[in-house]
N, C-alpha and C. Protein backbone atom coordinates (compact mmCIF):
# COMPACT_ATOMS: atom_id res chain seq x y z
N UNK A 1 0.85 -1.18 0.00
CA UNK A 1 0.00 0.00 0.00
C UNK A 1 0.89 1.23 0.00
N UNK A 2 0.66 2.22 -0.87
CA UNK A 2 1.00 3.52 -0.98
C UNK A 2 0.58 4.63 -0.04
N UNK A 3 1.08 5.06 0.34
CA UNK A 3 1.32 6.54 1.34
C UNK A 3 1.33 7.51 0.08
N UNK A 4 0.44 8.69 0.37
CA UNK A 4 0.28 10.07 -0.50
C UNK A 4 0.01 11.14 0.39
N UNK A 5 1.16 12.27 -0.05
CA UNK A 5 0.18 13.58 0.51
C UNK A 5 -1.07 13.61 -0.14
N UNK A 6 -1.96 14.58 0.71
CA UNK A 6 -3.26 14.80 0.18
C UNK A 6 -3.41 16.36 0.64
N UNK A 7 -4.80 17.09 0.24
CA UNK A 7 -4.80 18.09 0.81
C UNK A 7 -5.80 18.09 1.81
N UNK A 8 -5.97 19.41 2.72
CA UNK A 8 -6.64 19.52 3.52
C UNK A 8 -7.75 20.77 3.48
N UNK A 9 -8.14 20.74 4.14
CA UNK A 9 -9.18 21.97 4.25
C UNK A 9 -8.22 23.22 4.43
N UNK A 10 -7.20 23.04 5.74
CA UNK A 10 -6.48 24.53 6.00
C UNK A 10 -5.61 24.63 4.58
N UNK A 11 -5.40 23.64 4.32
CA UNK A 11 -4.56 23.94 2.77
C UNK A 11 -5.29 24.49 1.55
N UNK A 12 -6.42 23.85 1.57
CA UNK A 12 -7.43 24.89 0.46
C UNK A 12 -7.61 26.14 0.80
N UNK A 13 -8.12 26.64 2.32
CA UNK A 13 -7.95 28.07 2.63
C UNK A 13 -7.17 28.54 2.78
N UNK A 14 -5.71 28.00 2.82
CA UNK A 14 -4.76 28.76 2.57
C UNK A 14 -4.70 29.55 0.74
N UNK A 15 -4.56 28.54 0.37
CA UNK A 15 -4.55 28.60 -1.22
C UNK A 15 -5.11 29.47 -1.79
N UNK A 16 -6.68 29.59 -1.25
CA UNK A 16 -7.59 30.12 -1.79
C UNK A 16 -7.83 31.57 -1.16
N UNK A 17 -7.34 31.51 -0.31
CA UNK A 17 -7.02 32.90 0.31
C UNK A 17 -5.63 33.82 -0.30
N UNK A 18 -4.69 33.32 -0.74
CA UNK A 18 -3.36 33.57 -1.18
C UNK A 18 -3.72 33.91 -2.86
N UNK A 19 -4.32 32.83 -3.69
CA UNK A 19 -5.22 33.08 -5.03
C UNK A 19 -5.90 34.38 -5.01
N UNK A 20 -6.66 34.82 -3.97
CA UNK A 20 -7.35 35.72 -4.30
C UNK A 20 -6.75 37.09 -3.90
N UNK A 21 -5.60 37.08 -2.80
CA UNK A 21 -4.94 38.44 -2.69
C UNK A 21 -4.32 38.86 -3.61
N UNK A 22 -3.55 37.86 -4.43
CA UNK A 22 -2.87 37.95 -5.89
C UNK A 22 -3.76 39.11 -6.95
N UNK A 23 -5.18 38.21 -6.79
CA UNK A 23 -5.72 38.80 -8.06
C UNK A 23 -6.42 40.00 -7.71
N UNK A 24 -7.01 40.27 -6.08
CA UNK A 24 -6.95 41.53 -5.73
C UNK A 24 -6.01 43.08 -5.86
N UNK A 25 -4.76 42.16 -5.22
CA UNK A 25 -3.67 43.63 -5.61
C UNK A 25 -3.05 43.53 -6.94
N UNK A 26 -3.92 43.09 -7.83
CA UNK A 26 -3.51 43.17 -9.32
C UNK A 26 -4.99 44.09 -9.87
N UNK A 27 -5.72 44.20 -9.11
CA UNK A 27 -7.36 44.39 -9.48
C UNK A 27 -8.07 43.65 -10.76
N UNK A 28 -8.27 42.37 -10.74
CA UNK A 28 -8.29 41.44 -11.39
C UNK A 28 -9.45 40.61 -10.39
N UNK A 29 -10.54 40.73 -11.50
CA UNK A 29 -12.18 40.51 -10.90
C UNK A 29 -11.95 38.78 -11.80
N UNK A 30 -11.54 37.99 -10.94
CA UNK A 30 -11.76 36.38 -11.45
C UNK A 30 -12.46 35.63 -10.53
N UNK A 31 -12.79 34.36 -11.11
CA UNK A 31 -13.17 33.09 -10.15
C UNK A 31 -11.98 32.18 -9.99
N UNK A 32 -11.77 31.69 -9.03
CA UNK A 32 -10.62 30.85 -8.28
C UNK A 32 -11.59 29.46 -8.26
N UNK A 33 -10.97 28.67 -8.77
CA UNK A 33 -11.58 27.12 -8.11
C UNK A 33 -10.13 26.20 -7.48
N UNK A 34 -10.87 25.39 -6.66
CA UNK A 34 -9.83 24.50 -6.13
C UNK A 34 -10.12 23.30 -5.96
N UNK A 35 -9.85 22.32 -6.77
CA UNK A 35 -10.28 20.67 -6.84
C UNK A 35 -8.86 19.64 -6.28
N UNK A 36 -9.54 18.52 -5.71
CA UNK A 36 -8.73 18.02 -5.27
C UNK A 36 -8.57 16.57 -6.57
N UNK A 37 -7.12 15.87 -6.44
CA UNK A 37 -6.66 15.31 -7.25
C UNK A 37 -7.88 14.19 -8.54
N UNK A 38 -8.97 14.16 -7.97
CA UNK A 38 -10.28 13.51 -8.71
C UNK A 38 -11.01 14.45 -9.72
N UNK A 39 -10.16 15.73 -9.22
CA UNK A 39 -11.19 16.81 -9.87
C UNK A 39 -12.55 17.37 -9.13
N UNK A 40 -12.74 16.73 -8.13
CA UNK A 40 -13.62 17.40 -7.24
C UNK A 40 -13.60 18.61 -6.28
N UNK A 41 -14.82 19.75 -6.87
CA UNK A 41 -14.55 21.06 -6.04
C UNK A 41 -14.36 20.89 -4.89
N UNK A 42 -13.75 21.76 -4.03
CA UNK A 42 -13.50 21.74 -2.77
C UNK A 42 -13.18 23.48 -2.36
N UNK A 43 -13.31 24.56 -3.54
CA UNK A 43 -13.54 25.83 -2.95
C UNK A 43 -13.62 26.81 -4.32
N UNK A 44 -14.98 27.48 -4.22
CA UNK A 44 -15.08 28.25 -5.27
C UNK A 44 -15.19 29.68 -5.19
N UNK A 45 -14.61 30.82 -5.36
CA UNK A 45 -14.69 31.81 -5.06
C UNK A 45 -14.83 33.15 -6.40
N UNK A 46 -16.45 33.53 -6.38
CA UNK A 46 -15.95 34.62 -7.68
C UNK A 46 -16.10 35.63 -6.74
N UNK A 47 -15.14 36.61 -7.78
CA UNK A 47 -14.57 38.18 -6.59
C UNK A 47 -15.46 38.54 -7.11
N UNK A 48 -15.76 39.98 -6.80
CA UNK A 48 -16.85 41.10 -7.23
C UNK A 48 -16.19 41.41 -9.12
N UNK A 49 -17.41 41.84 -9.61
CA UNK A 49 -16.80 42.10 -11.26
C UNK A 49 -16.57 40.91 -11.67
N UNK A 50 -16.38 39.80 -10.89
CA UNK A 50 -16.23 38.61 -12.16
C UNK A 50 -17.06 38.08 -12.95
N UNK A 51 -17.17 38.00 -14.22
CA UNK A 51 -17.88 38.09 -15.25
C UNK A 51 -18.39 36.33 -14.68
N UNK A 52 -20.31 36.03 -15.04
CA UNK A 52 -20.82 34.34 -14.09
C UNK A 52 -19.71 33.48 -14.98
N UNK A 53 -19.94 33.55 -16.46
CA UNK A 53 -19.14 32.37 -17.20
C UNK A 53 -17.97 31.58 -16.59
N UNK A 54 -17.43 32.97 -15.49
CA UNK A 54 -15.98 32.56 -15.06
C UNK A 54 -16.10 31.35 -14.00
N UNK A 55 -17.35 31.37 -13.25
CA UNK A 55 -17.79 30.37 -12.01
C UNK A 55 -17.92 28.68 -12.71
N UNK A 56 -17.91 28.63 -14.11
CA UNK A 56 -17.95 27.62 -14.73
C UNK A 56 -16.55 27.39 -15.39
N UNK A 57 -16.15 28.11 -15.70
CA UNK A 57 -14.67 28.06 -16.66
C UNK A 57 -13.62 27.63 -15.32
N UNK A 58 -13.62 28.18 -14.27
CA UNK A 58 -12.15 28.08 -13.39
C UNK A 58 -12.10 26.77 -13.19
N UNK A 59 -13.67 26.06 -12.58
CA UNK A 59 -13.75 24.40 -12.32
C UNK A 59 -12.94 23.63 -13.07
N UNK A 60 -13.57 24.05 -14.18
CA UNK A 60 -12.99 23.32 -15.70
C UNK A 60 -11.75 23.56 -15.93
N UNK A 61 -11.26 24.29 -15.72
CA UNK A 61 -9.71 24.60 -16.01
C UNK A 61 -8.90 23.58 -14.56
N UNK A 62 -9.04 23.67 -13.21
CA UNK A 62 -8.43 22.65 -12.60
C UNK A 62 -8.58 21.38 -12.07
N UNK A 63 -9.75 21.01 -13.05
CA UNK A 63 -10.58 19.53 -13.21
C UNK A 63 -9.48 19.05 -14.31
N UNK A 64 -9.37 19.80 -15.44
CA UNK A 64 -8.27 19.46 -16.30
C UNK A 64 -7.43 19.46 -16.09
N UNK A 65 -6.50 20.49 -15.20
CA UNK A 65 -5.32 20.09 -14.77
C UNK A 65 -4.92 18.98 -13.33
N UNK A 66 -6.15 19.14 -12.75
CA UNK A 66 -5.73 17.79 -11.89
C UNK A 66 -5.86 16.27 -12.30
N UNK A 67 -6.80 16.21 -13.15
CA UNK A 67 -7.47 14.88 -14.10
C UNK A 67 -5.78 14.64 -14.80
N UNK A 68 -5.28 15.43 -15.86
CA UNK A 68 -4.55 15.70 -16.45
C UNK A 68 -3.00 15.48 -16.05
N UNK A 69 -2.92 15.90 -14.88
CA UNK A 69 -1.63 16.41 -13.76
C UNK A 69 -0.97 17.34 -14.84
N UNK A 70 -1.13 18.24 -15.27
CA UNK A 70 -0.13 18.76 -16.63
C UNK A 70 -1.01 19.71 -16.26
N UNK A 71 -0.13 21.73 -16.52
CA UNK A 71 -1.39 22.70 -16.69
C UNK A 71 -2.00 22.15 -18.01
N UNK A 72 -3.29 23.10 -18.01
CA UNK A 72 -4.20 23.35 -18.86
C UNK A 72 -3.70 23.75 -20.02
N UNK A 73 -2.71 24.79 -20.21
CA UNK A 73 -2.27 25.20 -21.18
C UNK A 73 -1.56 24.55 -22.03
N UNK A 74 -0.97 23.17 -21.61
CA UNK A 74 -0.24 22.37 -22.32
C UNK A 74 -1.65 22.18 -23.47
N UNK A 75 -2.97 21.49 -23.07
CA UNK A 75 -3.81 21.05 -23.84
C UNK A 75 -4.25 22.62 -24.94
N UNK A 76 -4.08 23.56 -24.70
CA UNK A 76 -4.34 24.65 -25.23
C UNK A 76 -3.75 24.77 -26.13
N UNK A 77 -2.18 24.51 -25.75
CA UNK A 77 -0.65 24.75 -26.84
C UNK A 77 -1.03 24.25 -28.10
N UNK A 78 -1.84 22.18 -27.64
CA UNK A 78 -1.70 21.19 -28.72
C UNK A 78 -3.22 21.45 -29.65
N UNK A 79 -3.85 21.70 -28.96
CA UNK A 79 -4.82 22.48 -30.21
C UNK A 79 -4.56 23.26 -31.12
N UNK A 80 -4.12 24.41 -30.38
CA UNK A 80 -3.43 25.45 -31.13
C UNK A 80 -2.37 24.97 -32.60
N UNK A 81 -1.61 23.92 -32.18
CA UNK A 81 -0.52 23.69 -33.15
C UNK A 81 -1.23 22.62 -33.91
N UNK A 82 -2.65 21.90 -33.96
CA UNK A 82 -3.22 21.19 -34.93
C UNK A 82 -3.61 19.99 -34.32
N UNK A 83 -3.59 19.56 -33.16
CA UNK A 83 -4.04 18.00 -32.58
C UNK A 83 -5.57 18.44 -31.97
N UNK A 84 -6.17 18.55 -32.37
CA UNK A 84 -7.65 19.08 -32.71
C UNK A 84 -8.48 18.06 -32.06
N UNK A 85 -8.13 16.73 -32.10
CA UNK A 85 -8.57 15.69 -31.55
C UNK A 85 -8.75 15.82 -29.70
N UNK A 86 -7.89 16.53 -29.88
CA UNK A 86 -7.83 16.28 -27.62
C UNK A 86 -9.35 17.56 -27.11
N UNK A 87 -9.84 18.44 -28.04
CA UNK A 87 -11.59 19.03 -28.18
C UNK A 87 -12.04 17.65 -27.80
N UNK A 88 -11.99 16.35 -28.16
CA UNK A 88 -12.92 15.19 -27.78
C UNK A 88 -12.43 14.80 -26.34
N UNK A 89 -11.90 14.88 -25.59
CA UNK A 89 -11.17 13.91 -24.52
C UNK A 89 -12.23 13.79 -23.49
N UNK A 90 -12.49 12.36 -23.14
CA UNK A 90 -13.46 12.57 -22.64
C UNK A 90 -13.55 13.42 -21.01
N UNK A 91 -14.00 13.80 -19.76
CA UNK A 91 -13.76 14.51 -19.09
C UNK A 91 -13.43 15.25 -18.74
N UNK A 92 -12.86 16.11 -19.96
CA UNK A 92 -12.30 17.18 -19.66
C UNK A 92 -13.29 18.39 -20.41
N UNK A 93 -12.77 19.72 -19.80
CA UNK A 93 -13.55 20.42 -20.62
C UNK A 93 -12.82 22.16 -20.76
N UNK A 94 -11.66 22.47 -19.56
CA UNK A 94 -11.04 23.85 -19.30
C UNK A 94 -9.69 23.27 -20.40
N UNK A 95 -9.86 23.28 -21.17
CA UNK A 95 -8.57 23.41 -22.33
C UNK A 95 -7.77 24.58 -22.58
N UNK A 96 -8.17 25.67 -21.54
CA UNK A 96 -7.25 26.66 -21.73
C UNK A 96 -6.10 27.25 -20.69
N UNK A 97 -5.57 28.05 -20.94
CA UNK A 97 -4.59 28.46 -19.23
C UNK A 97 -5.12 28.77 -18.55
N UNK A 98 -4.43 28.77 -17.32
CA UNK A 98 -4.72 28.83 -16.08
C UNK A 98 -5.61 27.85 -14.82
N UNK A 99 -5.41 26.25 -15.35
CA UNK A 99 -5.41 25.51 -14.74
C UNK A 99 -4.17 25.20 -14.25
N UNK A 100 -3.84 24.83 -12.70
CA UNK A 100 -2.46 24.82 -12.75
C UNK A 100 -2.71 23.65 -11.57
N UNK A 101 -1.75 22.30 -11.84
CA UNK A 101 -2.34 21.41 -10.70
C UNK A 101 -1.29 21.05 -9.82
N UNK A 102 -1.18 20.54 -8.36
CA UNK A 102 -0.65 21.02 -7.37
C UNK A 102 0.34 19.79 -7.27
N UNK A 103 1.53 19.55 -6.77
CA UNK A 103 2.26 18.58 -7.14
C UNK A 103 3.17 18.44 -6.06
N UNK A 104 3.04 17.66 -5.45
CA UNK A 104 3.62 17.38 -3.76
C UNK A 104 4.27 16.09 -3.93
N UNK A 105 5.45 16.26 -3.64
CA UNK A 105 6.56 14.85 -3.72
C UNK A 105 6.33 13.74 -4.66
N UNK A 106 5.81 14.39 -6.37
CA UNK A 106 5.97 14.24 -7.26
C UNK A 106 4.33 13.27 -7.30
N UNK A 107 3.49 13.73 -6.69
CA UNK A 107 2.33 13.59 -6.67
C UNK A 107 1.43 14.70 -7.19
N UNK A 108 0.27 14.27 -7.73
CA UNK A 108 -1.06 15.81 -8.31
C UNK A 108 -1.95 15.55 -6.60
N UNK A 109 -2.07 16.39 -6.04
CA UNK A 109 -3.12 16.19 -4.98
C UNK A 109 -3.78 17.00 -5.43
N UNK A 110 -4.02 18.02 -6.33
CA UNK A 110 -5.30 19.11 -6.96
C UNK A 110 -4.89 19.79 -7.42
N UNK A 111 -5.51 20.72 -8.26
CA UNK A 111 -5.05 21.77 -8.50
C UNK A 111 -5.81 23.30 -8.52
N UNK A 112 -5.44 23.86 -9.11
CA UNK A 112 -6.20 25.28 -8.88
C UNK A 112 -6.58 26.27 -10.44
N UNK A 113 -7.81 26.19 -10.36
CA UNK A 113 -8.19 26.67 -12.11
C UNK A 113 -8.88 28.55 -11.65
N UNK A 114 -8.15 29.45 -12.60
CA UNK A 114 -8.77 30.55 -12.22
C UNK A 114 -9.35 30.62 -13.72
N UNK A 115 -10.08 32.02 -13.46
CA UNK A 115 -10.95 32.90 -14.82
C UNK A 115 -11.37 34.12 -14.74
N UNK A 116 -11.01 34.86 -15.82
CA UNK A 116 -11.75 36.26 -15.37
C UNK A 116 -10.67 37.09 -16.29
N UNK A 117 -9.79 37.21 -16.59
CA UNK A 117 -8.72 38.24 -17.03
C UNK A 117 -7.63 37.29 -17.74
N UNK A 118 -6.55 37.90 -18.69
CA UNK A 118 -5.85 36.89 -19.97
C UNK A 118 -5.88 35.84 -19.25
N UNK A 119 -5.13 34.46 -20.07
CA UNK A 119 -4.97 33.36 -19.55
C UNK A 119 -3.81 33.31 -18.77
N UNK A 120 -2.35 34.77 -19.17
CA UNK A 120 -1.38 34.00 -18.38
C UNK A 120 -1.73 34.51 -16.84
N UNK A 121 -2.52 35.78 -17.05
CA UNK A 121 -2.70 36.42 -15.51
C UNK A 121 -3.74 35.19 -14.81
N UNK A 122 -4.45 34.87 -15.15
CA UNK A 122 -5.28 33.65 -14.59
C UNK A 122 -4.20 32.59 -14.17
N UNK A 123 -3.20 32.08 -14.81
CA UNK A 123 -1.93 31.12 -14.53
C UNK A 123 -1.54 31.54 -13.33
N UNK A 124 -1.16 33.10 -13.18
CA UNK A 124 -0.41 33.58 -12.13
C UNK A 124 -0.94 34.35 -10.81
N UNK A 125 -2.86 33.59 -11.08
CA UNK A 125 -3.22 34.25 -9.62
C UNK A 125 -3.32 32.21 -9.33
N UNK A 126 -3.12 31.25 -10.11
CA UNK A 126 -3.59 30.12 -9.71
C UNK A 126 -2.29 29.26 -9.10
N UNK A 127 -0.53 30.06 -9.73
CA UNK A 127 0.77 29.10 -9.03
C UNK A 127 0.62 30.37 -7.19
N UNK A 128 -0.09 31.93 -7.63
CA UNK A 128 0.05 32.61 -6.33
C UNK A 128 -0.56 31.81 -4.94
N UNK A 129 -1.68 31.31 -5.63
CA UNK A 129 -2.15 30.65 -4.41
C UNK A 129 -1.32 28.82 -3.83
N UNK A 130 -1.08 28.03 -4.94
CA UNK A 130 -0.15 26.95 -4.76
C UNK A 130 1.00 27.53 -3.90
N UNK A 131 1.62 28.60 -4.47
CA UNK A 131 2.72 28.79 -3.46
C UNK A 131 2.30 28.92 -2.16
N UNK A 132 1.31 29.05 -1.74
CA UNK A 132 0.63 29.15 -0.01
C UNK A 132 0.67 28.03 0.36
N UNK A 133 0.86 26.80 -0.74
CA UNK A 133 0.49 25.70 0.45
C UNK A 133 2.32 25.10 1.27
N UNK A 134 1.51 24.79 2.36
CA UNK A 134 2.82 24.58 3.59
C UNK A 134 3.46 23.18 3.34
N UNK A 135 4.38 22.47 2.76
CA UNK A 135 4.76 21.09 2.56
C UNK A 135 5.44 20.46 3.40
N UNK A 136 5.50 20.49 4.83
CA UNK A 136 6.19 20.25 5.65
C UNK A 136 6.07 19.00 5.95
């Protein structure tokens, strides 16, 4: 039997608290999601100004990257350059940046999908909050 980190609740509110100061002192009106390694929500947060679409898009973006263990944007890249085929995959559905999934002693325990503003600023309110979590 295998031993895995996993996450926790204080680790999602860490995260998700750290995600959203990012995109605050940037003034950057997004939704933050936070799924754990199955892809299941476990914290959803849209700021004020975030456009609803985004409350659906962030899920999707770190459902894909935790399903995935790879960001989102990798699947974005390969569209982009002509593998058109991975539009079908089944379960997935955030094919764009800023899914970013969380990777603890070379494990995915979740990851973190934002939305609301470009894709790389969405990337960089979703590694702001990963960097909150404590790996001790």
């Amino acid at each position: 039997m295998k031993n895995r980190p996993m996450l926790t609740q204080d680790d999602v509110q860490a995260m998700g608290e750290a995600a959203r100061a990012e995109a605050q002192a940037n003034g950057w009106a997004v939704t933050i999601a936070i799924v754990d390694d199955g892809g299941h929500l476990l914290w959803l947060q849209r700021l004020d100004g975030a456009a609803p679409v985004s409350a659906q898009i962030a899920p999707a973006k770190a459902r894909t990257a935790a399903l995935g263990r790879r960001e989102s944007k990798g699947y974005e890249d390969m569209i982009n350059q002509g593998r058109t085929s991975f539009l079908s995959a089944p379960g997935i559905e955030g094919l764009l940046e800023g899914g970013v999934p969380v990777m603890v002693e070379g494990h995915c325990i979740g990851a973190v999908g934002v939305s609301g503003v470009k894709s790389n600023e969405d990337a960089q309110v979703a590694r702001a909050g990963i960097a909150a979590l404590k790996t001790n």
